[in-house]
N, C-alpha and C. Protein backbone atom coordinates (compact mmCIF):
# COMPACT_ATOMS: atom_id res chain seq x y z
N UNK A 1 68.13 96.73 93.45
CA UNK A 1 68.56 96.91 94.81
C UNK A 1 67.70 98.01 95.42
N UNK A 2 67.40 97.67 96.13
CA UNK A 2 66.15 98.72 97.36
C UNK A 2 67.22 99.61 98.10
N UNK A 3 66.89 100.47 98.44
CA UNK A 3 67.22 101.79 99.16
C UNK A 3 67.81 101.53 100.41
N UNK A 4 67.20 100.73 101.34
CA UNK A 4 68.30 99.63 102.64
C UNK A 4 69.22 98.84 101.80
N UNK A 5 69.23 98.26 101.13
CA UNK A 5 70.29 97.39 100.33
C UNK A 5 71.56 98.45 99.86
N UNK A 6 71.06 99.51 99.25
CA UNK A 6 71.90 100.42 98.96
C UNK A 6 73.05 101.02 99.90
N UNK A 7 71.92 101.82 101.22
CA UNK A 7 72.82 101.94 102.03
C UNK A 7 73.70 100.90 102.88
N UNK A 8 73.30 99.94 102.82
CA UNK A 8 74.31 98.71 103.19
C UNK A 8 75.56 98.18 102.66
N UNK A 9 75.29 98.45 101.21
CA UNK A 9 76.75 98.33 100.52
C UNK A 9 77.35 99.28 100.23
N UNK A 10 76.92 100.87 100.80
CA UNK A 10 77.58 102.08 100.59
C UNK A 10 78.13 102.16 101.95
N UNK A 11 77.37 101.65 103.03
CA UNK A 11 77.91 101.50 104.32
C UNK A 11 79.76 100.77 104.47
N UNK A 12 79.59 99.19 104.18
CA UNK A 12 80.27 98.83 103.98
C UNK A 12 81.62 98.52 102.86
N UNK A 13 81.26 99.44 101.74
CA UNK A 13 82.22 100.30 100.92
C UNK A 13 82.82 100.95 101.60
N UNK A 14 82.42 101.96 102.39
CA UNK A 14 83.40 102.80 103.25
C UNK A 14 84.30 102.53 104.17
N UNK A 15 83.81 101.29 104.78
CA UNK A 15 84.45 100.96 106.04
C UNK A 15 85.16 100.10 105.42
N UNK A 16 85.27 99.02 104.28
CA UNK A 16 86.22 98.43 103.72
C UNK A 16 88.03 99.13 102.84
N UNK A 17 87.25 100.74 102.88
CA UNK A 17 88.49 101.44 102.41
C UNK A 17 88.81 102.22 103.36
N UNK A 18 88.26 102.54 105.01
CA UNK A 18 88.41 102.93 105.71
C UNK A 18 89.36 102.10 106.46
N UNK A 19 89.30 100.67 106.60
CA UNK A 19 90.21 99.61 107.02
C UNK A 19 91.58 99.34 106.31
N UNK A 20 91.62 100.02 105.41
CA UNK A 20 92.47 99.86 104.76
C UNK A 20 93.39 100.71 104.87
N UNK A 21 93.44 101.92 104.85
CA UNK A 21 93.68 103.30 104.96
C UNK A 21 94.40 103.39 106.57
N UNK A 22 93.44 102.79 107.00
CA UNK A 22 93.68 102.60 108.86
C UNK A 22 95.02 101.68 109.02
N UNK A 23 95.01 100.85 108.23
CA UNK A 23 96.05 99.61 108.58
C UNK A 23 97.13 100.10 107.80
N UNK A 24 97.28 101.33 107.38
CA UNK A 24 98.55 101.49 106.07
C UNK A 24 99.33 102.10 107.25
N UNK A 25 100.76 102.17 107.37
CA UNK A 25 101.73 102.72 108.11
C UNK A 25 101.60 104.28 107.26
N UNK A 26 101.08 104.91 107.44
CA UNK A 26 100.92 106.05 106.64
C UNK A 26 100.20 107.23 107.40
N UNK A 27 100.30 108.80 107.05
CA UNK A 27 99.98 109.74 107.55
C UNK A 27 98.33 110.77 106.82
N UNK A 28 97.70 109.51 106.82
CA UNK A 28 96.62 109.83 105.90
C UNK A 28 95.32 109.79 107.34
N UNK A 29 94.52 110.89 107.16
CA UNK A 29 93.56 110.95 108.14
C UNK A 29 92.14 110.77 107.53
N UNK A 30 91.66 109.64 108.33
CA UNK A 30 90.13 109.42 107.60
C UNK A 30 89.01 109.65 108.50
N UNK A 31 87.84 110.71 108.29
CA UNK A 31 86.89 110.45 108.70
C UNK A 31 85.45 110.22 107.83
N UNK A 32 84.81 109.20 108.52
CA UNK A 32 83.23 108.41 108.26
C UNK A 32 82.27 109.22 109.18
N UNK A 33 81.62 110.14 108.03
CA UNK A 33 80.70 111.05 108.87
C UNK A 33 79.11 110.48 108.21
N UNK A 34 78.62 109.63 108.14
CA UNK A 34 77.22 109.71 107.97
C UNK A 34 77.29 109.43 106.27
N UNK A 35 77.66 108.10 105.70
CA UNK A 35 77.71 108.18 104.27
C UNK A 35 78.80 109.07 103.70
N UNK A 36 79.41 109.49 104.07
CA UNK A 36 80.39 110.78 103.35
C UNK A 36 81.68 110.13 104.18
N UNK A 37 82.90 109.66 103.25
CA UNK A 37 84.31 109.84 103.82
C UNK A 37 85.37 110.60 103.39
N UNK A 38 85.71 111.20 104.23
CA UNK A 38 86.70 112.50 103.94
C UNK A 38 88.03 111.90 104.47
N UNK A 39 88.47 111.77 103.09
CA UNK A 39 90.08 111.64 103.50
C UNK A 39 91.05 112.84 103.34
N UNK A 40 92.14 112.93 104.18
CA UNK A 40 93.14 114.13 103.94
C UNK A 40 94.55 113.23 104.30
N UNK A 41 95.11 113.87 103.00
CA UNK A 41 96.29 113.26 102.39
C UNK A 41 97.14 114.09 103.27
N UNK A 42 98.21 113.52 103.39
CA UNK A 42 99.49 113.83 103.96
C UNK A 42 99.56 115.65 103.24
N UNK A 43 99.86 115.36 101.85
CA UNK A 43 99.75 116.99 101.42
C UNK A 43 98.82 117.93 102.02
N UNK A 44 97.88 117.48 102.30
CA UNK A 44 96.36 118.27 103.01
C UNK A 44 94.99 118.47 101.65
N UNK A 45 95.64 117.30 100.48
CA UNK A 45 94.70 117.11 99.58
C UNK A 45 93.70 115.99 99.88
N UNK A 46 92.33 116.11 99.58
CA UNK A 46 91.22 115.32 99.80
C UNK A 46 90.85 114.67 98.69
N UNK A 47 90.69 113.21 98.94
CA UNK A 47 89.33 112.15 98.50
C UNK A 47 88.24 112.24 99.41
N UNK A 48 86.96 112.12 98.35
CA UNK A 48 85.93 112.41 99.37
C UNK A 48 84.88 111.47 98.85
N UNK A 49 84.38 110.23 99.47
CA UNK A 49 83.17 109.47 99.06
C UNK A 49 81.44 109.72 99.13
N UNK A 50 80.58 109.93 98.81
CA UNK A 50 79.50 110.71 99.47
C UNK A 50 78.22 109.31 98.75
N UNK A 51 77.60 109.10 99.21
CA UNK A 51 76.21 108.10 98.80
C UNK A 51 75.20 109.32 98.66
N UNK A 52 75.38 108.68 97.36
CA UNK A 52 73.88 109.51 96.55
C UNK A 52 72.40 108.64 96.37
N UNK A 53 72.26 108.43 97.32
CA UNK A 53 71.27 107.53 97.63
C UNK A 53 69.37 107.51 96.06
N UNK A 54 69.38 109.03 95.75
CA UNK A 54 68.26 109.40 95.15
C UNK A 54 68.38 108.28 93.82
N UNK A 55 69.93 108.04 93.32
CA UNK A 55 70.26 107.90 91.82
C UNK A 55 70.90 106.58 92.01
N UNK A 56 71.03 106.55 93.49
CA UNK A 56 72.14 104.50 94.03
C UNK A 56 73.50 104.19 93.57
N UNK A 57 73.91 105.97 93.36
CA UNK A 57 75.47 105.81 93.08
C UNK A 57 76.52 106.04 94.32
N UNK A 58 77.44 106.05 94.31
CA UNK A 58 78.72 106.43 95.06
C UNK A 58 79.43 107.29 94.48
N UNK A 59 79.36 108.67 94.92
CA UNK A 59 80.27 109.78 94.53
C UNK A 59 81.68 109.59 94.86
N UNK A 60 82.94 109.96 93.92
CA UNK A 60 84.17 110.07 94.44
C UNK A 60 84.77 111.33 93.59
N UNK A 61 84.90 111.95 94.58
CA UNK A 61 86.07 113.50 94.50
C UNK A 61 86.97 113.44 94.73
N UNK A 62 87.83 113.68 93.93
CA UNK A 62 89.23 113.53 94.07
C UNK A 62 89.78 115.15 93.12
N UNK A 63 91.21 115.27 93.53
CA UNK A 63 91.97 116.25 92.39
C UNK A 63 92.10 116.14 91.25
N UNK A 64 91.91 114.87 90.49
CA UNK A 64 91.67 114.58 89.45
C UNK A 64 90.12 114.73 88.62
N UNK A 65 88.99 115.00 89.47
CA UNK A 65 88.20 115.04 89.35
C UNK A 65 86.96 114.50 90.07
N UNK A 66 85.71 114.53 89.41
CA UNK A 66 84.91 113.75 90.07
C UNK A 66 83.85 112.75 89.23
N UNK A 67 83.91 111.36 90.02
CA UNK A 67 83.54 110.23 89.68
C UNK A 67 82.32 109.94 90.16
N UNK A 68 81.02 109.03 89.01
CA UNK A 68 80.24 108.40 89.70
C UNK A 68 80.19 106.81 89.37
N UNK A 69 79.47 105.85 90.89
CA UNK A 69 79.91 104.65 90.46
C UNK A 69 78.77 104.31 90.80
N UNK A 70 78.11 103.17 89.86
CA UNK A 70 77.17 102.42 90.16
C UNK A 70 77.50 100.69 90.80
N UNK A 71 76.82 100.20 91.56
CA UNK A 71 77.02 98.77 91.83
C UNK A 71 76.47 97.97 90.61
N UNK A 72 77.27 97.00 90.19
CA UNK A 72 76.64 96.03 89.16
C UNK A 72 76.28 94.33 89.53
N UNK A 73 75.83 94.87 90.96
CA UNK A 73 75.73 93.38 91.85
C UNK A 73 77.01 92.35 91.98
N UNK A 74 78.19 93.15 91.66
CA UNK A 74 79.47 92.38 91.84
C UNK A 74 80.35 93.29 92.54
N UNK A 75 80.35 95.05 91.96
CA UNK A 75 81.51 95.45 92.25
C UNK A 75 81.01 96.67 91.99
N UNK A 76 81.51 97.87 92.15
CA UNK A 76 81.17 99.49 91.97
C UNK A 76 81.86 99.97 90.93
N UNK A 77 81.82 100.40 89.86
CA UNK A 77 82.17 101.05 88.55
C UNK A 77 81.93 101.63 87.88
N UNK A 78 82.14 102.65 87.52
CA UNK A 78 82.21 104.12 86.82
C UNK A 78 81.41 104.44 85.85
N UNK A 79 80.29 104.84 85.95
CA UNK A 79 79.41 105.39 84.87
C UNK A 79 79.61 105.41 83.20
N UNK A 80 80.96 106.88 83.68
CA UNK A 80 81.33 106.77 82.01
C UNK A 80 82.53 105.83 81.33
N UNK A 81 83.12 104.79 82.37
CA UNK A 81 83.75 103.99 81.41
C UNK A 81 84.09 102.51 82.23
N UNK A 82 82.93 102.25 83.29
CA UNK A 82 83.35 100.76 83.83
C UNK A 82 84.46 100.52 84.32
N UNK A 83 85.31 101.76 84.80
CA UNK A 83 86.52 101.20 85.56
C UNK A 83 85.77 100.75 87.06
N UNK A 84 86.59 99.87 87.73
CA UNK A 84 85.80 99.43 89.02
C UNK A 84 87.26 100.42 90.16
N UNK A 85 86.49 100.59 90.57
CA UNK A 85 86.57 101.44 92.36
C UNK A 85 87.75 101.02 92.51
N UNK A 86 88.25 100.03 93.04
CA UNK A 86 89.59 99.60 93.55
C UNK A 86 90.79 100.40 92.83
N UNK A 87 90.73 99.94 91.60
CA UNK A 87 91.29 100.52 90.77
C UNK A 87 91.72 101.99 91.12
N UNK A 88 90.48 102.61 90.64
CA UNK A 88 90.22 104.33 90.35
C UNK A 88 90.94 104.75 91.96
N UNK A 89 89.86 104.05 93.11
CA UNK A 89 90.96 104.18 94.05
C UNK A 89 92.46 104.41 94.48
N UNK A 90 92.88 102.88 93.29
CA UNK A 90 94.48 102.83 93.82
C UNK A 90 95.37 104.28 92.85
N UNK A 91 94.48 104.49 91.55
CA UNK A 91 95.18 105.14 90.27
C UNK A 91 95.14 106.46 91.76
N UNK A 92 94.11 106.86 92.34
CA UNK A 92 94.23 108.17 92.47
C UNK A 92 94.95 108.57 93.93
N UNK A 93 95.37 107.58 94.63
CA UNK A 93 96.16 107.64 95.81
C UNK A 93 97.52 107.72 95.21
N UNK A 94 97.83 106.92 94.42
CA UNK A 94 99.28 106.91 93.84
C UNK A 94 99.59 108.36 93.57
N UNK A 95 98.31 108.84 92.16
CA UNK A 95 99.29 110.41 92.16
C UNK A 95 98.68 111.60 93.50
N UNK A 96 97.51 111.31 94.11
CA UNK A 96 97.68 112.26 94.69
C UNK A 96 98.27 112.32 96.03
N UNK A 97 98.41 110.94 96.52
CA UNK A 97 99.12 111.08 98.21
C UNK A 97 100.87 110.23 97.67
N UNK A 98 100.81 110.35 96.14
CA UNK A 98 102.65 109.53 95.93
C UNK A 98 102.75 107.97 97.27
N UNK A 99 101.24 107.05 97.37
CA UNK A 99 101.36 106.38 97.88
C UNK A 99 100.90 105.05 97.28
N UNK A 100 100.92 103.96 97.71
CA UNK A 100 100.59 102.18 96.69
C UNK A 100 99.54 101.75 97.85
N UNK A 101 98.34 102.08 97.58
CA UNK A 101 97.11 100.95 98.54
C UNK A 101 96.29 99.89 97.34
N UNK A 102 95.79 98.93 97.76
CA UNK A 102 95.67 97.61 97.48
C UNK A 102 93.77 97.64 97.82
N UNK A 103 92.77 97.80 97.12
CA UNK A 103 91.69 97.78 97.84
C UNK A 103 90.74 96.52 97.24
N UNK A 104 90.16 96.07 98.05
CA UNK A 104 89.72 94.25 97.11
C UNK A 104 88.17 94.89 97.40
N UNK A 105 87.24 95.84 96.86
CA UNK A 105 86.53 95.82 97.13
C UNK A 105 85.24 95.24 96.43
């Protein structure tokens, strides 16, 4: 995957969990600043997505820690153990915003 290809599916990674987030009846605030999404949880705790464009991963920060994900031309998943995004997503909204999102990404 080329470097436009990259940012295209890091583009639309964001905005696919940004739509999601948006459509939840919920008190969660998201902003899409330039590759980087900063979410703030109802508590005032953050997920934070960032495109690491040099290495063609997707950073995710969370309170639990921090994640890197590579695309495997299907789906985005975790360096050190192949969990895919949706997932890691839903595991880390549950404990850190005590909320249930659904992400098909």
């Amino acid at each position: 995957m080329n470097e436009s290809e990259f940012n295209q599916r890091v583009d639309d990674t964001l905005e696919l969990i940004e739509e999601v987030l948006d459509e939840a009846e919920s008190d969660i605030d998201v902003i899409n600043n330039g590759g980087v999404l900063t979410i703030i949880c109802e508590n005032k705790t953050q997920v934070i997505l960032t495109r690491q464009t040099p290495v063609k991963q997707l950073w995710l920060a969370a309170r639990s820690g921090g994640f890197h994900f590579d695309f495997n031309g299907e789906t985005w998943i975790r360096d050190s153990d192949s969990a895919r995004l949706n997932n890691v997503l839903s595991d880390i909204f549950s404990e850190q915003a005590g909320e249930q999102f659904s992400f098909d990404l």
